[in-house]
Protein backbone atom coordinates (compact mmCIF):
# COMPACT_ATOMS: atom_id res chain seq x y z
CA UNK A 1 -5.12 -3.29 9.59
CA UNK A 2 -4.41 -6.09 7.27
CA UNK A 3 -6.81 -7.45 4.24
CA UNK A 4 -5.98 -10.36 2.86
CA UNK A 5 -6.93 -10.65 -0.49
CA UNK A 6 -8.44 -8.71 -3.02
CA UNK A 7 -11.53 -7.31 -4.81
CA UNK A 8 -14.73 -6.27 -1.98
CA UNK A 9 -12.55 -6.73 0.97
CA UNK A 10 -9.82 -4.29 -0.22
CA UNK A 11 -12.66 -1.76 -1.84
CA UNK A 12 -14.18 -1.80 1.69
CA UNK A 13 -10.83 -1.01 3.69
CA UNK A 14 -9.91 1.55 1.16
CA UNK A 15 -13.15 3.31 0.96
CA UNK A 16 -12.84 6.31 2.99
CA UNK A 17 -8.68 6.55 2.12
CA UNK A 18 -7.14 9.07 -0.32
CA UNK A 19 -4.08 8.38 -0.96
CA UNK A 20 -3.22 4.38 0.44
CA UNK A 21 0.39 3.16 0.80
CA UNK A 22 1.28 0.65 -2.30
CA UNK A 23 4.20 -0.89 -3.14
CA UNK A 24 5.43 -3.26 -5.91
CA UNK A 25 5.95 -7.55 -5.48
CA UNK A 26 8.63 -7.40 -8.38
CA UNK A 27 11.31 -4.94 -8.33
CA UNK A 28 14.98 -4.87 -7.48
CA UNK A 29 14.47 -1.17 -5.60
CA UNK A 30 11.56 -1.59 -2.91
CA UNK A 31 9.72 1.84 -2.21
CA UNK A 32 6.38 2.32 -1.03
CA UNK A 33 4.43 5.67 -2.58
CA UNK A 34 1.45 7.04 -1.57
CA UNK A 35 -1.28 6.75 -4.43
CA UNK A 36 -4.91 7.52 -5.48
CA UNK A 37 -7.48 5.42 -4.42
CA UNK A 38 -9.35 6.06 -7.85
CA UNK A 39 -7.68 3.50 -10.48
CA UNK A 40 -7.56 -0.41 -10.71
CA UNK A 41 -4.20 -1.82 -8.83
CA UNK A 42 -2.20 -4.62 -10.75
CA UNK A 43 -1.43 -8.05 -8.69
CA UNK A 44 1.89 -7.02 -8.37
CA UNK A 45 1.13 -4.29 -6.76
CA UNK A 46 0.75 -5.03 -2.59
CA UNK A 47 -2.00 -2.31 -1.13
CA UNK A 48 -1.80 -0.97 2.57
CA UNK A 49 -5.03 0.26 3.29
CA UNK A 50 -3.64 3.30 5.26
CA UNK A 51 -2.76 6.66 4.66
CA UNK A 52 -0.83 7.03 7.57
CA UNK A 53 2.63 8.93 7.01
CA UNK A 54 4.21 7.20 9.71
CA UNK A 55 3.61 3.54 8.36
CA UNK A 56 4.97 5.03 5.26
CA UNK A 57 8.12 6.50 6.75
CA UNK A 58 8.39 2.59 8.49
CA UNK A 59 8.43 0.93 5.10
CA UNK A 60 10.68 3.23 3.60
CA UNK A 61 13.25 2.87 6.06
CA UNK A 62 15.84 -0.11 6.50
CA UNK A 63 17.32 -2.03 9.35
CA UNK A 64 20.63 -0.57 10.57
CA UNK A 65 23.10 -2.94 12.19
């Protein structure tokens, strides 16, 4: 599922999810974490709304030649 956006849209997709995949816009290492749904997320900060361990294990891995 993808939200574009923020605020009510990503509230409403992330509703029923504890934890949701996030993972940061500005950093040299690239790792998505599973976090709480509970607190405020920065803009830098790009939100999958899924808890789905398999999506994580996806964006963790990397492209081998």
């Amino acid at each position: 599922m993808a939200i574009r956006g923020t605020g009510p849209k990503l509230v409403e997709a992330t509703l029923n999810l504890d934890p949701v995949i996030a993972i940061t816009r500005v950093s040299k290492t690239v790792m998505p974490v599973m976090v709480p749904t509970g607190p405020v997320f920065n803009e830098k900060i790009v939100v999958f709304p899924s808890n789905d361990t398999a999506l994580l294990g996806l964006l963790s891995s990397s492209r081998r030649p």
